[in-house]
Protein backbone atom coordinates (compact mmCIF):
# COMPACT_ATOMS: atom_id res chain seq x y z
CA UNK A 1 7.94 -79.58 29.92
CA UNK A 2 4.88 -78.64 28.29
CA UNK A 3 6.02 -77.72 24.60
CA UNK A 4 2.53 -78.52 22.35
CA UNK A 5 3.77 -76.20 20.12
CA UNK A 6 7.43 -76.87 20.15
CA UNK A 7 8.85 -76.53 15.99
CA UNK A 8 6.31 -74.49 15.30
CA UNK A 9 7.09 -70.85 14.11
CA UNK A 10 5.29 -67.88 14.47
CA UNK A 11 6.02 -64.27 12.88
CA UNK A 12 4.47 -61.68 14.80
CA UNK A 13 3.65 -58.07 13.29
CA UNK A 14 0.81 -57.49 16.64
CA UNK A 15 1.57 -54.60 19.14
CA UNK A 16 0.30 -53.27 22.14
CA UNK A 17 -1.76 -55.99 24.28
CA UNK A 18 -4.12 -57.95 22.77
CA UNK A 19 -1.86 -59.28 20.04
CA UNK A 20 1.37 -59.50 21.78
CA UNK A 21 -0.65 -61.90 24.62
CA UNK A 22 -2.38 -63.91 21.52
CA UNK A 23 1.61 -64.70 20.90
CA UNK A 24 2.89 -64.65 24.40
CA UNK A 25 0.91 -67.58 25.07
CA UNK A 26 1.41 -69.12 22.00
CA UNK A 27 5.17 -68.61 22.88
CA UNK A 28 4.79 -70.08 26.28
CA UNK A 29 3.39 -73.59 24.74
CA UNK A 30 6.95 -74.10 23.09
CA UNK A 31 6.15 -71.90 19.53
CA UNK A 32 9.23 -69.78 18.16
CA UNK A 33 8.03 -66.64 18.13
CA UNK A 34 9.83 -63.82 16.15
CA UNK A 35 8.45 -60.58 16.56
CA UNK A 36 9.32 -57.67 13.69
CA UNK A 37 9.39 -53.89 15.44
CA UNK A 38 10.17 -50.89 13.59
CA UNK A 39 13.83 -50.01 14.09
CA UNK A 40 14.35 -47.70 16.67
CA UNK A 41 10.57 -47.30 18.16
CA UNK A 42 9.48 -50.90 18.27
CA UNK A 43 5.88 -52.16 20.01
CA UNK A 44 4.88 -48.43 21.60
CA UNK A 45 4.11 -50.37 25.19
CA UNK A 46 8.18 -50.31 25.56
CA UNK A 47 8.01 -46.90 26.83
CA UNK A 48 5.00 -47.59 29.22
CA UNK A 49 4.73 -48.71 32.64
CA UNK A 50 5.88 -47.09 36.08
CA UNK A 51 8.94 -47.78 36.08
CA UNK A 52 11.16 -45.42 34.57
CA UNK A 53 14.11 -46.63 34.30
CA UNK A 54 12.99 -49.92 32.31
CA UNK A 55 10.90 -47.19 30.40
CA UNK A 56 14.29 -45.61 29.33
CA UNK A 57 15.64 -48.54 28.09
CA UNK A 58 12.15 -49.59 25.82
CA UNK A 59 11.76 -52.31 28.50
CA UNK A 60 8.81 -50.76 29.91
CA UNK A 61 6.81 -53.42 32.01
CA UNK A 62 3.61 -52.68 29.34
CA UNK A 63 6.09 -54.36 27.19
CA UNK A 64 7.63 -57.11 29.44
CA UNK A 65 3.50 -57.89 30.66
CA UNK A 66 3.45 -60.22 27.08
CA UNK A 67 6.53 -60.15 25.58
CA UNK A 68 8.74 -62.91 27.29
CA UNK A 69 10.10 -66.13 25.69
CA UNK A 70 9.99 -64.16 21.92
CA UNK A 71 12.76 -62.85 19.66
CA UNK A 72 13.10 -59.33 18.15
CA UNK A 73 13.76 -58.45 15.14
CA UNK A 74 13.32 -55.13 13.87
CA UNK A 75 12.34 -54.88 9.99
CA UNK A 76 11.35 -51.67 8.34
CA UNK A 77 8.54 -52.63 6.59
CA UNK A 78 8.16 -49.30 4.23
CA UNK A 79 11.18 -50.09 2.75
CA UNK A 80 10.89 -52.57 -0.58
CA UNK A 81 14.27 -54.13 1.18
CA UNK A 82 12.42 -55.01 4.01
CA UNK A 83 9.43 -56.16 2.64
CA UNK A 84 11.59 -58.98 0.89
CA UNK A 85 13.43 -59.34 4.52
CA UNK A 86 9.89 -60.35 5.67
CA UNK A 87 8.49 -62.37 2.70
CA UNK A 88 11.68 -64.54 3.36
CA UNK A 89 10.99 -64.84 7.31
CA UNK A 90 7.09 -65.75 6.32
CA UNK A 91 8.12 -69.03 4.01
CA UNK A 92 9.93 -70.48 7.03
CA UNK A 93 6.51 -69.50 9.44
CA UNK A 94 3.54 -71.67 10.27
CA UNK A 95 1.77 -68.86 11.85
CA UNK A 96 1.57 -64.97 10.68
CA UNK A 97 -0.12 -62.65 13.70
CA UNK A 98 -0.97 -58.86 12.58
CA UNK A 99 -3.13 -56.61 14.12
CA UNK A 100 -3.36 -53.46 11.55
CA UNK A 101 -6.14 -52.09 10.65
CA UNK A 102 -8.05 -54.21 7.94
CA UNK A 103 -6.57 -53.64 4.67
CA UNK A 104 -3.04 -52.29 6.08
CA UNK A 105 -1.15 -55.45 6.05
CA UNK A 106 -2.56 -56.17 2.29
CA UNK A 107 -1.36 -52.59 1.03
CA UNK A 108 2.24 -53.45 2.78
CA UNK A 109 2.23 -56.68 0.87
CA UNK A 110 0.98 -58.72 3.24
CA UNK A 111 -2.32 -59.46 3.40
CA UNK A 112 -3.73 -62.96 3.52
CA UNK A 113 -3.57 -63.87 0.02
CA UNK A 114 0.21 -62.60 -0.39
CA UNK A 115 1.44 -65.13 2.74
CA UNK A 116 -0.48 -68.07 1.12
CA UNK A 117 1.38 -67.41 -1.79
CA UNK A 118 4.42 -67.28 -0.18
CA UNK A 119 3.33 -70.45 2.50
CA UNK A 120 0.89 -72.43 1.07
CA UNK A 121 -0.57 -73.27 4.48
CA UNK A 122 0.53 -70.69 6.57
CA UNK A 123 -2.09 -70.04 9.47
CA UNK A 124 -2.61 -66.20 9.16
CA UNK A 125 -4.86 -64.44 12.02
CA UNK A 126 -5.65 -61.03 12.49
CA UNK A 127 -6.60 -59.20 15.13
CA UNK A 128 -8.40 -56.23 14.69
CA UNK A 129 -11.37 -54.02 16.69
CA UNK A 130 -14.40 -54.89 14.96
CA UNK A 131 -13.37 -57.58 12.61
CA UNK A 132 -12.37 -57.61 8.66
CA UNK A 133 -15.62 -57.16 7.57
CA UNK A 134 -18.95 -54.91 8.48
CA UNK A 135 -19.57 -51.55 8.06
CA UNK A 136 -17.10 -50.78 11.22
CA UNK A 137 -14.46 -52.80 10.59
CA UNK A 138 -12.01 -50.22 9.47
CA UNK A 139 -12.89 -47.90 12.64
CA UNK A 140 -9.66 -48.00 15.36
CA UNK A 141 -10.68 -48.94 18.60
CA UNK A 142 -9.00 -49.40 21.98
CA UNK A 143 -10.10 -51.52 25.03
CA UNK A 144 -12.11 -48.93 26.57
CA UNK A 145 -14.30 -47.94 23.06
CA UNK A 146 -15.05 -51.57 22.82
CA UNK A 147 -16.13 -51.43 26.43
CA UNK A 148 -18.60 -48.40 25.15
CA UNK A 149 -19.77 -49.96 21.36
CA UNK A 150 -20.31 -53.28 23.80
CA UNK A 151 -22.97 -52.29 26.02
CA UNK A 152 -21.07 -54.05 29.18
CA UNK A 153 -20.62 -49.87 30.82
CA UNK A 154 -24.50 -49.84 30.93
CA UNK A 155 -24.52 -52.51 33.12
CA UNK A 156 -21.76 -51.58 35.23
CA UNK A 157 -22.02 -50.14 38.59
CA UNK A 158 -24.23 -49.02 39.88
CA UNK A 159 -28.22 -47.85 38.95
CA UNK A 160 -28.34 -43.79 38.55
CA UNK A 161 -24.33 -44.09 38.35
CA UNK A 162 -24.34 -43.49 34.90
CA UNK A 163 -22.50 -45.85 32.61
CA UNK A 164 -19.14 -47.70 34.40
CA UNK A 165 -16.12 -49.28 32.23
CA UNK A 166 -14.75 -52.21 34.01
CA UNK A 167 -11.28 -51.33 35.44
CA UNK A 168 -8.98 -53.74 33.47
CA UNK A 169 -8.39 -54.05 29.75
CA UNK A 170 -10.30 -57.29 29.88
CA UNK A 171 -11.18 -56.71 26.29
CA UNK A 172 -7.66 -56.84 24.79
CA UNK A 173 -6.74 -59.73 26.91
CA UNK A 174 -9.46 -61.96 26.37
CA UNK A 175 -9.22 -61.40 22.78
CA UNK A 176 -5.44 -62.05 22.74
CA UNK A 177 -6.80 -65.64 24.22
CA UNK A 178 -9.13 -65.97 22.01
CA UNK A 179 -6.80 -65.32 18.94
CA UNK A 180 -4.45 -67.90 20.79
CA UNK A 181 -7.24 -70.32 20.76
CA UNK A 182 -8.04 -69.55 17.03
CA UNK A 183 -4.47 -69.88 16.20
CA UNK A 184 -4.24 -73.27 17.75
CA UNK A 185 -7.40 -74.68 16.20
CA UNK A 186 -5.73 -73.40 12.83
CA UNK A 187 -2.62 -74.94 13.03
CA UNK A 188 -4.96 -78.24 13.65
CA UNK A 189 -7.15 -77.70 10.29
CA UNK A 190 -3.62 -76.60 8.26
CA UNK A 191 -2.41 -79.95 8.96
CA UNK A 192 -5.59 -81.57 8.18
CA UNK A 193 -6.24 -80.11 5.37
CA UNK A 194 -2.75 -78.92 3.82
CA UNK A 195 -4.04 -75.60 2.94
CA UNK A 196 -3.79 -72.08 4.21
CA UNK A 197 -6.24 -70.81 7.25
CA UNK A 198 -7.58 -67.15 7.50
CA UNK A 199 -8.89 -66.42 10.76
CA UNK A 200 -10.48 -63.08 11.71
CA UNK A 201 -10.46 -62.42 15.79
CA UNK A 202 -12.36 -59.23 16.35
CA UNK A 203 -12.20 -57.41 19.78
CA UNK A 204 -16.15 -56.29 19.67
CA UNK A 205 -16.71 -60.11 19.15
CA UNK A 206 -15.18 -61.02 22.04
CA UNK A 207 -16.38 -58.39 24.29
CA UNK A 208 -20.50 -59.46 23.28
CA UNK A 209 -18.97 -63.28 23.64
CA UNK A 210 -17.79 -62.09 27.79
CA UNK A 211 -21.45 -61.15 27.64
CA UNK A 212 -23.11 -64.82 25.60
CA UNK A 213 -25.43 -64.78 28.58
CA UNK A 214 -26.78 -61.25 28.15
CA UNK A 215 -26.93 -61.91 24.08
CA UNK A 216 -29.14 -64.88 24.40
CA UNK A 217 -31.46 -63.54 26.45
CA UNK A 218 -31.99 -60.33 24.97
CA UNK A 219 -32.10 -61.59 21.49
CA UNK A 220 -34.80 -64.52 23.02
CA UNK A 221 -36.79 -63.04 25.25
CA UNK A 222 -36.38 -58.73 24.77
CA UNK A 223 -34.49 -58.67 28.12
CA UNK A 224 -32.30 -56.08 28.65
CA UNK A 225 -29.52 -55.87 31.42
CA UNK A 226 -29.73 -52.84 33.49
CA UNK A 227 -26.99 -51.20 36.14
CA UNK A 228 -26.99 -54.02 38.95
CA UNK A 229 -24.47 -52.72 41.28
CA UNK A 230 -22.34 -55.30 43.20
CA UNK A 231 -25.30 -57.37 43.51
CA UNK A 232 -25.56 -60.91 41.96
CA UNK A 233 -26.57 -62.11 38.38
CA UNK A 234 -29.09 -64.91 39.77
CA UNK A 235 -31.12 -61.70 41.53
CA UNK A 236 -31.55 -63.90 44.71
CA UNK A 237 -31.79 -62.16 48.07
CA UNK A 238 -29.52 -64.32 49.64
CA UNK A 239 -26.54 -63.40 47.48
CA UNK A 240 -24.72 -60.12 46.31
CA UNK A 241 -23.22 -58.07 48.26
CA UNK A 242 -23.38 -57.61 52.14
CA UNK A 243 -21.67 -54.95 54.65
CA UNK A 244 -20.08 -56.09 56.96
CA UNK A 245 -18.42 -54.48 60.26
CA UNK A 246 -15.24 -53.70 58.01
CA UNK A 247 -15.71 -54.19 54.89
CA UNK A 248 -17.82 -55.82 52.24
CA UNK A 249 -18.41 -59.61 51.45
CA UNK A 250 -19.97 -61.15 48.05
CA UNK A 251 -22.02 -64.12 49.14
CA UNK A 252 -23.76 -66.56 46.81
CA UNK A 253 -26.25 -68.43 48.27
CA UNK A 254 -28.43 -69.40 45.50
CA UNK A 255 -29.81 -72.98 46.04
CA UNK A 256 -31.68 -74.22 48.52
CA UNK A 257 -28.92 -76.71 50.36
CA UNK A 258 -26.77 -73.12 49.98
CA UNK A 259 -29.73 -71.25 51.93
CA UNK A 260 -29.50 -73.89 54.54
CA UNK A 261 -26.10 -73.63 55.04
CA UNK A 262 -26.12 -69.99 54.82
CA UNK A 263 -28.67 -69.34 58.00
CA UNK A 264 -27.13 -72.16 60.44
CA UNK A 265 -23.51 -71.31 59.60
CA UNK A 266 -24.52 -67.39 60.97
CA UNK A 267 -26.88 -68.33 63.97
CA UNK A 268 -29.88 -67.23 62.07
CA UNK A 269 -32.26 -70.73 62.29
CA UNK A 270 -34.92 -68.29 62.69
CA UNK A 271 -34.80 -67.19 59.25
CA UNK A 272 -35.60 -71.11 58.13
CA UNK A 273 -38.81 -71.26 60.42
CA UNK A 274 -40.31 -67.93 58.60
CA UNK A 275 -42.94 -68.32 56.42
CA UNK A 276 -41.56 -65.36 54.10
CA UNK A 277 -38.48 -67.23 53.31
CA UNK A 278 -39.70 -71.13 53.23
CA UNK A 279 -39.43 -71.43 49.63
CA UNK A 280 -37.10 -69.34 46.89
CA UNK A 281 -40.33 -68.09 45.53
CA UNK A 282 -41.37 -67.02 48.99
CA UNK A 283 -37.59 -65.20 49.05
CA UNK A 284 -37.84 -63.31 45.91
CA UNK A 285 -41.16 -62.04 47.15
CA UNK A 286 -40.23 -60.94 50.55
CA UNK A 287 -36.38 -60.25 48.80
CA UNK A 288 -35.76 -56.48 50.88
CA UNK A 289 -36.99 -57.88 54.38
CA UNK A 290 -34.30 -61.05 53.49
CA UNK A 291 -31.61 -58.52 52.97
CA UNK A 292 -32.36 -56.69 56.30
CA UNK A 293 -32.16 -59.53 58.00
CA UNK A 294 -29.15 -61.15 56.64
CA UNK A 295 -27.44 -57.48 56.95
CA UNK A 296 -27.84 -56.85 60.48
CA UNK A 297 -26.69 -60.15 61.24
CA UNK A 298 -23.16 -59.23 58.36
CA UNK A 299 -22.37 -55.93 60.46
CA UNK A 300 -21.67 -57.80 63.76
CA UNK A 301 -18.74 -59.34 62.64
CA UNK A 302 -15.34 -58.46 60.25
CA UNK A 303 -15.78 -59.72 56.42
CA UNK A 304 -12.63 -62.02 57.54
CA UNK A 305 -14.12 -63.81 59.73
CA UNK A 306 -17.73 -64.49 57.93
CA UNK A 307 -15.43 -65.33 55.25
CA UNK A 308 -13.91 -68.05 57.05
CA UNK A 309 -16.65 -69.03 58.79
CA UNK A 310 -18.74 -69.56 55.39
CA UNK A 311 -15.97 -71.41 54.12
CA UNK A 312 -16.53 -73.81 56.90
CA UNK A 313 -20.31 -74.08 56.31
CA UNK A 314 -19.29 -74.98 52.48
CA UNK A 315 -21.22 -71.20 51.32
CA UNK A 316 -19.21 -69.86 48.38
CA UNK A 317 -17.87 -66.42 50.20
CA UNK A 318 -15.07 -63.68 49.92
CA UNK A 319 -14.55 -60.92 51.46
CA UNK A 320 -13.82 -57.32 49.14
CA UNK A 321 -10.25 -57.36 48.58
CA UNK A 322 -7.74 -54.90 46.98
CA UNK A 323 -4.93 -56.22 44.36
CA UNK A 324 -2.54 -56.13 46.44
CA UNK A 325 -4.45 -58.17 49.01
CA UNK A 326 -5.75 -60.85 46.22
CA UNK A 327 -2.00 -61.41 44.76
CA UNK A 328 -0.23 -61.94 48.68
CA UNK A 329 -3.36 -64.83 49.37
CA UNK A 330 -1.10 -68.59 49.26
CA UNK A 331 -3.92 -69.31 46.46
CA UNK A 332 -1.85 -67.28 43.98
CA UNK A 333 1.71 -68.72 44.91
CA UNK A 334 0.15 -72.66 45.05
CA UNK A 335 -1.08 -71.80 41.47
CA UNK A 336 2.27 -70.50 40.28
CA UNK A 337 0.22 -67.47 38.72
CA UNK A 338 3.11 -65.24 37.99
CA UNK A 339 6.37 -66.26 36.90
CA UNK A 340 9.79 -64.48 37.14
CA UNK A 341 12.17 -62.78 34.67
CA UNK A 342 15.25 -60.60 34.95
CA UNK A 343 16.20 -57.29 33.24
CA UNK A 344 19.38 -56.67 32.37
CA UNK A 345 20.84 -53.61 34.24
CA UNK A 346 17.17 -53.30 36.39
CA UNK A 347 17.37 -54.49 39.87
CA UNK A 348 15.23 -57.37 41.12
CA UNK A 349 12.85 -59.44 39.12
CA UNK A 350 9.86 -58.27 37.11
CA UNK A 351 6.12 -60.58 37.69
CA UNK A 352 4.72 -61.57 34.40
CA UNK A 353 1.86 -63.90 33.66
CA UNK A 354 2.73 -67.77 33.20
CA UNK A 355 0.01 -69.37 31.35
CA UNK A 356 -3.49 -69.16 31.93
CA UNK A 357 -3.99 -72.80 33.34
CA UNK A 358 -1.44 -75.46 34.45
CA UNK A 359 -0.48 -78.68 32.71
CA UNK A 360 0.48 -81.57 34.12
CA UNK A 361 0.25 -80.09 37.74
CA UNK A 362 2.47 -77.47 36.33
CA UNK A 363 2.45 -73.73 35.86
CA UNK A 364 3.93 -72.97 32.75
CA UNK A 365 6.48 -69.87 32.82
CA UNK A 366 8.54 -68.09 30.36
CA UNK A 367 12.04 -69.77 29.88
CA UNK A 368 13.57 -66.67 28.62
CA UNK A 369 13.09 -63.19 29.16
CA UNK A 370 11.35 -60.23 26.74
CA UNK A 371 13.80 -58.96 24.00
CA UNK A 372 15.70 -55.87 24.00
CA UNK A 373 14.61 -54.36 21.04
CA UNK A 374 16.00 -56.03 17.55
CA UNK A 375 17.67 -58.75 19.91
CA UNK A 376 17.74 -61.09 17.74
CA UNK A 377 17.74 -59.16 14.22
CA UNK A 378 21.50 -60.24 13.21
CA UNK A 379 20.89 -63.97 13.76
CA UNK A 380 17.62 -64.48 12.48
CA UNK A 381 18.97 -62.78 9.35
CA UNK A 382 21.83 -64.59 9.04
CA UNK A 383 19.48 -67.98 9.00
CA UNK A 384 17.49 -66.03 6.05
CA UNK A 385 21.27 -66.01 4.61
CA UNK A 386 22.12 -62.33 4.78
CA UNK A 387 25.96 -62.14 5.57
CA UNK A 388 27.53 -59.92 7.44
CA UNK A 389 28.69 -57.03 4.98
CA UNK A 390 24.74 -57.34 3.60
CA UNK A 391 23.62 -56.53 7.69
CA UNK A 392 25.57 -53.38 8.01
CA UNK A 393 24.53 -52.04 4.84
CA UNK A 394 20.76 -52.90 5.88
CA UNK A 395 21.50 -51.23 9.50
CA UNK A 396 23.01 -48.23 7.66
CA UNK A 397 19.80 -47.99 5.64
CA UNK A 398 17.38 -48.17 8.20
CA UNK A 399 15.84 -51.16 6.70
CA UNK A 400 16.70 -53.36 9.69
């Protein structure tokens, strides 16, 4: 199996989604990862989700999404008891995840410089909404705020639609991969080095780095993105978004062996011979008359079967689909996308996320399933050498 991270352990004080996937992933590439809850509430996403009976149980499938293959452990961390509890779990850690709002972990105890001096080379990230330092960066912040500070919702949609947020939480899960990317470069300088890392992932960060494109050339050249509807990036005529007689279809034919292509694979030869379109400079002058064309040509036929018949022609193509449609297509199932886990007293399986790309021809899946809540609090304490009578008096003190 694909274990890269196999021996190494990670202590986890992230909730919600963007942290929790920074350590699912890490998780899924062989790390140990013990996660400390609150006892009793744990990471709030255990009561989310539509199902209501995992809901119930603080199995909620927000929770399960990125919480597979970890342990629980629940830890009150207000309690001097449990502070010590955690100090002792950090000096057997590589990694320490939190994602508090800067300065919370270092008034608990545990801020960077505390966890160095507890593990000289500990790899500590946090993950925060606008980063550790900056005027903003002890503002809260969800997924859809950083979608609004970002400027991405003024160029979503459609022009004279007013400002759009894109339907996912793309923010939170990008930056939980690119925390899991940060972690793993750390772990490569701590053993280079033999010192501590700090690493600072920010979700604002992230959400302008979705967007490097738009940076560069506004910063460069004074360019600003404006609402471009479901039409294409590269602004030629011959790609974007087309009607067809059910549904739509996003073409891109940008290059020239693509425009070729394009016009014989639909019957439309004619469109090759006219002296409006001969050139791409000739296109993007005569762009709307293109789009005609091409459009009354789209409607004569289902988005299915231009899809297929692109395809054919070698024209990147799809047709529109809906979520349900995208996840039943033999595309998902060849590339082992989602990956299986049981619930103990919930009927049938639950669909979570392997990792985000394949190794060695392989999908890579969660071996176990997501902790019930504090799971795994007796034995991870009893490696930290609390005993048993020690464990009950913890449990009757609310400290674990």
């Amino acid at each position: 199996m694909f274990q890269p991270l196999k021996g190494v352990r990670v202590v986890d004080l992230s909730q919600v989604l963007a942290g929790p996937y920074a350590t699912y992933q890490l998780a899924l590439m062989g790390a140990e990862v013990i996660k400390i809850e609150k006892p009793g509430e744990g990471d709030w996403t255990r009561t989310g989700g539509p199902l209501p009976d995992l809901s119930e149980r603080r199995m909620g499938l927000g929770y399960l999404t990125q919480n597979a293959a970890k342990k629980s452990v629940t830890i009150n961390l207000k309690t001097p008891e449990g502070l010590e509890l955690a100090r002792k779990l950090v000096a057997t850690a590589d990694v320490f995840v939190e994602n508090f709002k800067p300065g919370v972990a270092a008034r608990l105890g545990l801020g960077f410089e505390a966890v160095r001096g507890i593990r000289k080379d500990i790899v500590y990230c946090s993950i925060s909404a606008y980063g550790q330092n900056g005027p903003l960066s002890r503002r809260p912040a969800y997924d859809h705020v950083i979608q609004g500070m970002c400027g991405i919702m003024l160029t979503t949609g459609k022009p004279g639609d007013g400002p759009t947020k894109v339907g996912a939480p793309y923010v939170d899960f990008a930056t939980g991969m690119n925390a899991a990317m940060a972690v793993m470069a750390g772990l490569m300088e701590a053993r280079r080095t033999g010192a501590a890392v700090e690493l600072d992932v920010a979700m604002l960060d992230t959400a302008l780095m979705l967007m490097a494109s738009m940076m560069t050339q506004h910063k460069t050249a004074h360019w600003m993105p404006v609402q471009n509807g479901n039409e294409a990036w590269s602004t030629s005529p011959s790609s974007g978004a087309f009607e067809t007689a059910d549904g739509m279809l996003m073409l891109a034919a940008n290059n020239e062996p693509q425009f070729r292509k394009l016009c014989t694979a639909i019957g439309r030869e004619d469109i090759l011979a006219d002296a409006r379109w001969r050139s791409p400079e000739a296109r993007r002058t005569h762009g709307p008359e293109l789009r005609e064309a091409l459009n009354a040509t789209f409607l004569a036929r289902t988005a299915a079967d231009w899809e297929t018949i692109l395809e054919t022609a070698d024209v990147p193509a799809a047709r529109v689909r809906g979520l349900d449609e995208a996840l039943a297509e033999p595309q998902i199932a060849a590339r082992q996308l989602l990956s299986e886990i049981r619930v103990e007293g919930h009927d049938g399986a639950i669909h979570v996320p392997s990792l985000s790309f394949m190794a060695d021809g392989l999908a890579v899946a969660p071996q176990s399933s997501a902790p019930r809540l504090g799971e795994d609090t007796d034995s991870v304490m009893r490696e930290l050498g609390i005993d048993a009578e020690q464990l009950d008096r913890l449990r009757a003190s609310n400290v674990i």
